[in-house]
Structure formats: C-alpha cells, structure tokens
N, C-alpha and C. Protein backbone atom coordinates (compact mmCIF):
# COMPACT_ATOMS: atom_id res chain seq x y z
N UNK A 1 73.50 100.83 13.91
CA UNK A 1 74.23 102.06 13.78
C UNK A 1 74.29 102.80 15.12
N UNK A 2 72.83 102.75 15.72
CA UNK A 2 73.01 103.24 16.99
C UNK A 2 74.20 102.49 18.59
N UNK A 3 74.26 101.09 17.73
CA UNK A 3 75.34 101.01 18.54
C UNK A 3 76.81 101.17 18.47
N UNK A 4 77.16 101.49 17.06
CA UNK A 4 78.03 101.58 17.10
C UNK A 4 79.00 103.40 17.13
N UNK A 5 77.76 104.07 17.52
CA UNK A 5 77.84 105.42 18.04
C UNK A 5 78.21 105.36 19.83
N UNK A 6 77.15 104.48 19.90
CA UNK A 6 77.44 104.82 21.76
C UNK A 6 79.07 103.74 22.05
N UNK A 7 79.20 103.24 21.10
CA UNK A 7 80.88 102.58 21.74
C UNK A 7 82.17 103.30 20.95
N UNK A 8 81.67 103.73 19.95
CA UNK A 8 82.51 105.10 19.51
C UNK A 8 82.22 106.47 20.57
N UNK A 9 81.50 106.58 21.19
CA UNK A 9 81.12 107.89 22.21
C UNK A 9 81.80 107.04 23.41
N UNK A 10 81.75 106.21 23.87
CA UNK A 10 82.19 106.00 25.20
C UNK A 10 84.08 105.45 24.93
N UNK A 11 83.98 105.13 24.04
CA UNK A 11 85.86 104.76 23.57
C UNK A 11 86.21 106.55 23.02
N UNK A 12 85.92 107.20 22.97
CA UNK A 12 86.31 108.29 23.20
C UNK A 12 86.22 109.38 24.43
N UNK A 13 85.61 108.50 25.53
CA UNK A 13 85.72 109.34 26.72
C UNK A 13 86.67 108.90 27.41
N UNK A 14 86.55 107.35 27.27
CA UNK A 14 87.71 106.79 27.91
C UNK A 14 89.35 107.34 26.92
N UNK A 15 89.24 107.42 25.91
CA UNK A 15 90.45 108.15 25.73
C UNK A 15 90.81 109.64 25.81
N UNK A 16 89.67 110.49 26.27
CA UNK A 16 89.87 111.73 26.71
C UNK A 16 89.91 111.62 28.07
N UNK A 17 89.32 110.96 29.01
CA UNK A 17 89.71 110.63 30.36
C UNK A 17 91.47 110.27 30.59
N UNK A 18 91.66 109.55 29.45
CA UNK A 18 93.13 109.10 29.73
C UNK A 18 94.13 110.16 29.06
N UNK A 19 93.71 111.34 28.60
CA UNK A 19 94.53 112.73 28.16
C UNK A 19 94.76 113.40 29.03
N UNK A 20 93.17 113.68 29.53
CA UNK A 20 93.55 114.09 30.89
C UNK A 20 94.19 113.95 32.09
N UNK A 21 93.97 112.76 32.03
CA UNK A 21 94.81 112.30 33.47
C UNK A 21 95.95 112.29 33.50
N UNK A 22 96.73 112.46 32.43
CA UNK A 22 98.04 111.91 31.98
C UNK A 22 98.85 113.58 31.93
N UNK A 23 97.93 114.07 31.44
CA UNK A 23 98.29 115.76 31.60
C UNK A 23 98.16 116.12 32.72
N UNK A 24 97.21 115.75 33.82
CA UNK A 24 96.89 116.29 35.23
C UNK A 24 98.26 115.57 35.83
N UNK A 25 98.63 114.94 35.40
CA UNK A 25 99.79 114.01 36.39
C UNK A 25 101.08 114.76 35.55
N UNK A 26 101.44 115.42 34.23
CA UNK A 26 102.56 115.79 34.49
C UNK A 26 102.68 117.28 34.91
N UNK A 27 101.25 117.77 34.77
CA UNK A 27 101.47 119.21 36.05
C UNK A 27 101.37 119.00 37.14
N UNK A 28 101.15 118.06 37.93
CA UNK A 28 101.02 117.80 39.06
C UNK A 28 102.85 117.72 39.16
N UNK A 29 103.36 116.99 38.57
CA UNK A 29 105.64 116.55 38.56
C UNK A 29 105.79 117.77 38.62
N UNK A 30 105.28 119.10 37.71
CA UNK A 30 106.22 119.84 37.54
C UNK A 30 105.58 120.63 39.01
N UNK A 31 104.56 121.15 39.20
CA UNK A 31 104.21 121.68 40.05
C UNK A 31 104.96 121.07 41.56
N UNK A 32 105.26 119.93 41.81
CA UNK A 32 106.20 119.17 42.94
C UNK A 32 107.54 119.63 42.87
N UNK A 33 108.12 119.64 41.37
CA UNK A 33 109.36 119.73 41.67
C UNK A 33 109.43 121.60 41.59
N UNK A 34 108.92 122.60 41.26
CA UNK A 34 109.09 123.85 41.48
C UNK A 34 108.88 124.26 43.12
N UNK A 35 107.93 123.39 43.55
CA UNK A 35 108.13 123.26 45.34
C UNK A 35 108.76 123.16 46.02
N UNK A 36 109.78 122.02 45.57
CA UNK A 36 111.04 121.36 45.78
C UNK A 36 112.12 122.79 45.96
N UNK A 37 111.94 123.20 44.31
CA UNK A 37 113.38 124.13 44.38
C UNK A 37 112.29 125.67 45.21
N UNK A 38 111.69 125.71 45.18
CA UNK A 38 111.17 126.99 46.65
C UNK A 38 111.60 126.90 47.85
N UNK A 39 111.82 125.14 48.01
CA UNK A 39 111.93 125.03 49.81
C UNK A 39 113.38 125.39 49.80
N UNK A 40 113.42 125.06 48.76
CA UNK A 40 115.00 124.91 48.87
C UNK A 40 115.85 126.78 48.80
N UNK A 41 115.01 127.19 47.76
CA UNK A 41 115.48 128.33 48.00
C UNK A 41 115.25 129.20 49.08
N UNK A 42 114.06 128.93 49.71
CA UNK A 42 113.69 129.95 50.93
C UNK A 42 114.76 129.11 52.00
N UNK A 43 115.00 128.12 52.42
CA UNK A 43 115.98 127.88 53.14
C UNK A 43 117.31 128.39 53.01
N UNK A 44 117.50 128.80 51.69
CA UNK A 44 119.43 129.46 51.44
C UNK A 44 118.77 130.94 51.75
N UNK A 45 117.65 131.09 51.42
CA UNK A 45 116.80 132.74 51.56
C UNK A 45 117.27 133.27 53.33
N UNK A 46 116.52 132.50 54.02
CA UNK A 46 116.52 132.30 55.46
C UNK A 46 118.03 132.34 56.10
N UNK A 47 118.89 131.27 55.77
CA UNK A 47 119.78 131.35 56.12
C UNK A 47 121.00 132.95 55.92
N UNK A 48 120.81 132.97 54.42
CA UNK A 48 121.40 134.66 54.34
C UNK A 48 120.84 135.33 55.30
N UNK A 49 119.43 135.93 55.11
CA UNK A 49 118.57 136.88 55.79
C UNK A 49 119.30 136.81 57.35
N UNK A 50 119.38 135.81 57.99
CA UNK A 50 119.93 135.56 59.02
C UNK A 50 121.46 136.00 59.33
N UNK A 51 122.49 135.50 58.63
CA UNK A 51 123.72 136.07 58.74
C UNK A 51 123.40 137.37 58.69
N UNK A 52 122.83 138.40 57.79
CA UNK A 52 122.57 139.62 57.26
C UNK A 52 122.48 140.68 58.49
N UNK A 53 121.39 139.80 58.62
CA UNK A 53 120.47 140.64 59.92
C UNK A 53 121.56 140.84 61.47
N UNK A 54 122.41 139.01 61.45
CA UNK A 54 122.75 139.26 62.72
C UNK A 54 124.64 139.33 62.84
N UNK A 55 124.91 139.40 61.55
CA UNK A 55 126.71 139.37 61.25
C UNK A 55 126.64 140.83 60.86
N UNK A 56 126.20 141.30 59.95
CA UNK A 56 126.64 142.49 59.78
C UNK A 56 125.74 143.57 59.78
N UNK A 57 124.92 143.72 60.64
CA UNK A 57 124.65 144.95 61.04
C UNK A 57 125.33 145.38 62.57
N UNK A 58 125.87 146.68 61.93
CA UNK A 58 126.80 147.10 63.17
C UNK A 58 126.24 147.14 64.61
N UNK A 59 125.13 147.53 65.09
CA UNK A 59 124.40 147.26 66.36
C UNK A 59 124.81 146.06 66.81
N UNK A 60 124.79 145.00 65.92
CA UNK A 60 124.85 143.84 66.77
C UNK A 60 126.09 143.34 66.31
N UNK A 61 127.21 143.56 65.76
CA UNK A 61 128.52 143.35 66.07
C UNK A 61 128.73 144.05 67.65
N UNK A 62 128.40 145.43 67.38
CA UNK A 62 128.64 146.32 69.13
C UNK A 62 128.51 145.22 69.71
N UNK A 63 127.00 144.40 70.20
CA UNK A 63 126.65 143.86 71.20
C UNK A 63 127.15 142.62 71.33
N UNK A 64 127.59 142.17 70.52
CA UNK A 64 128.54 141.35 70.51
C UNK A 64 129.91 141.25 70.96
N UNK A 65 130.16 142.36 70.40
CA UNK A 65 131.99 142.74 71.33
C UNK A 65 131.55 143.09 72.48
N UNK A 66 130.55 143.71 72.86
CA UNK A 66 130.52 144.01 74.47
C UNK A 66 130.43 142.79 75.28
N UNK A 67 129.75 141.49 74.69
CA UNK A 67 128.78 140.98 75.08
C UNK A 67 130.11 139.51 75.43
N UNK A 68 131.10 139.73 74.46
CA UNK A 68 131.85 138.18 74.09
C UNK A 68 133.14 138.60 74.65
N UNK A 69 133.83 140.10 74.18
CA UNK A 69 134.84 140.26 73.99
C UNK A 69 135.48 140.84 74.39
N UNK A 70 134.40 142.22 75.56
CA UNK A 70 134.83 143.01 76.28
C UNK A 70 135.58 143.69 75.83
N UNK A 71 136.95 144.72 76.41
CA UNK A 71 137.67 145.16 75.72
C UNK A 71 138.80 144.75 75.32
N UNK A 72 138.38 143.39 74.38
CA UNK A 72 139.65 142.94 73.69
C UNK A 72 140.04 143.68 72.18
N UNK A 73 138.98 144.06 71.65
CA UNK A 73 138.72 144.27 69.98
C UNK A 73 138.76 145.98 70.33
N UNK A 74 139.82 146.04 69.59
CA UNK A 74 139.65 147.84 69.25
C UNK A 74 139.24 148.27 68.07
N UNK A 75 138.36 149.41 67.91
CA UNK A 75 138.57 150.13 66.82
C UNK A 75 139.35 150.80 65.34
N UNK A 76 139.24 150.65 64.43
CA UNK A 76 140.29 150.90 63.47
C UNK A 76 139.60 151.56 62.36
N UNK A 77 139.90 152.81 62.00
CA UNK A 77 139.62 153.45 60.53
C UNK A 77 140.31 152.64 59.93
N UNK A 78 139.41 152.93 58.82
CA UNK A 78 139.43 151.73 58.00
C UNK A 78 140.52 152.47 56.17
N UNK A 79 140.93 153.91 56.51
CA UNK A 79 141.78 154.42 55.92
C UNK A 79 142.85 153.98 56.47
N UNK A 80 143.22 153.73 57.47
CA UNK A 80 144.41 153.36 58.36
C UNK A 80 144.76 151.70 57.61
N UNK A 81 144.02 150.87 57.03
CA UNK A 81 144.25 149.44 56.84
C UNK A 81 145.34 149.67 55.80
N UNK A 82 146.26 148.74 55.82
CA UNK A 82 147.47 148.68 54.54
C UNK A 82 147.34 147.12 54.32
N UNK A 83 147.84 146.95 52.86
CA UNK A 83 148.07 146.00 52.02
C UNK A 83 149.67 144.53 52.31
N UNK A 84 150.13 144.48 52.82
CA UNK A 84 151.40 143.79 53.15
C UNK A 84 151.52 142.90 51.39
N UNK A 85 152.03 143.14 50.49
CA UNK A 85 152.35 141.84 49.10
C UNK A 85 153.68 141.75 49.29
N UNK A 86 154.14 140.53 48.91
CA UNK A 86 155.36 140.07 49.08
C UNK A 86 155.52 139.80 47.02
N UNK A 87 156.65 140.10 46.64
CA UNK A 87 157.06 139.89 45.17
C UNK A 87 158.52 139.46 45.75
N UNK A 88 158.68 138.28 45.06
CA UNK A 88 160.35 137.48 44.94
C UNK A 88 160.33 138.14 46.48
N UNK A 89 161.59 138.62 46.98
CA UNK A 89 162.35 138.81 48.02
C UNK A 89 162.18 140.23 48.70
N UNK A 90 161.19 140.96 48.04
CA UNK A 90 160.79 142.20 48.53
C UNK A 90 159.55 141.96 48.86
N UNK A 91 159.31 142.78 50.28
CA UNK A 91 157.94 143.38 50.71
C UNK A 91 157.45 145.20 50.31
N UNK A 92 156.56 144.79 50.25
CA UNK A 92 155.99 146.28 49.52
C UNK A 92 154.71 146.34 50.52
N UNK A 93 154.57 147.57 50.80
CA UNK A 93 153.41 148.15 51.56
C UNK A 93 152.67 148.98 51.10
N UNK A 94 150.99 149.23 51.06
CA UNK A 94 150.52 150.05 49.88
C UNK A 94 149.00 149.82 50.66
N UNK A 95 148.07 150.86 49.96
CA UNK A 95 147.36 150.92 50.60
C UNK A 95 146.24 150.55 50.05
N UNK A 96 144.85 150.06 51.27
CA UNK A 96 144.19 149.15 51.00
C UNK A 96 143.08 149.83 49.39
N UNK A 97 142.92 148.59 48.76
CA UNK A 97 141.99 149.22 47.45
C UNK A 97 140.56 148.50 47.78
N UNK A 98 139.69 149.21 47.53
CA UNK A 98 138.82 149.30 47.82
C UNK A 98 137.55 149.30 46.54
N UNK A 99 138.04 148.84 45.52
CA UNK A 99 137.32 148.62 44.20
C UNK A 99 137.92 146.67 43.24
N UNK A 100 136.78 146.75 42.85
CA UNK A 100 136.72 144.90 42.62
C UNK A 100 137.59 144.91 41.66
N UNK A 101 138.52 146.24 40.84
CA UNK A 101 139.62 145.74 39.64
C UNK A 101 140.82 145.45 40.27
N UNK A 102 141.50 144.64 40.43
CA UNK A 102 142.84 144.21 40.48
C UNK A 102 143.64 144.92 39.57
N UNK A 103 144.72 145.86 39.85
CA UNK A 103 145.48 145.78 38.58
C UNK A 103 147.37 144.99 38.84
C-alpha cells in the first residue's frame, strides 16, 4: 500500500509540474507578444512626439523659414484664406470653414 502511495504522490507531481509549465509557457506568449505591440507602439509614440515637437510648434517653423527659406514665405492671416469650389461650369469663392461639418 505504501507503494502504491509514493507512485500515486510522485505521478502527481509530475503532472502538476507539467500544469505548470504549460501555464508558465502560455504567460510567458502572451507576456512576448504585449511587448511586441509596446515596441511597436512607442515607436508610432516617438515618431508623432517627434513631428509634434518639431513640425508644428511655431518657434521652430520660425527657425526654419529663417533658417531654409529666408524671405521667401510670407505671412498670412489666416481670416484672409478663401475657399476656391468649382460646381459644373461655375467658380464660387467663399470663405474658409473652420469646423469638421461639411454642409
């Protein structure tokens, strides 16, 4: 009887050894692939942050036109911008909209 305890005790470690491992290995996949999509997102992260920082903040457009363009690029209020739409055979002129509804 006593032996057939210690091979019932050890055939149950070996099958809790093999629960475990089998569970440690599919958090280990998921834990890889959430890494995966981090690198991936801090790289599209990085890349914005970058345009952000160096396209549109006005300081460094300035230094840029000074820097590239000299005085080619003028200034323009931006009330001053108009619309040019063409319908069939007429042009129509109208002024710029400035809200995401189309009508």
């Amino acid at each position: 009887m006593k032996k057939f305890f210690v091979t019932l005790f050890v055939f149950s470690l070996i099958f809790l050894t093999a629960i475990v491992k089998n569970s440690t290995k599919r958090v280990d996949d998921e834990i890889f692939v959430l890494k995966e999509n981090i690198r991936d997102l801090k790289k599209d992260f990085e890349n914005t942050k970058l345009e952000f920082d160096y396209l549109s903040s006005t300081e460094k457009l300035l230094q840029f036109q000074n820097l590239y363009f000299d005085n080619e690029l003028i200034k323009f209020d931006i009330l001053e911008i108009q619309t040019i739409t063409r319908k069939k055979n007429e042009i129509q002129i109208g002024q710029l909209s400035f809200n995401e509804n189309k009508k």
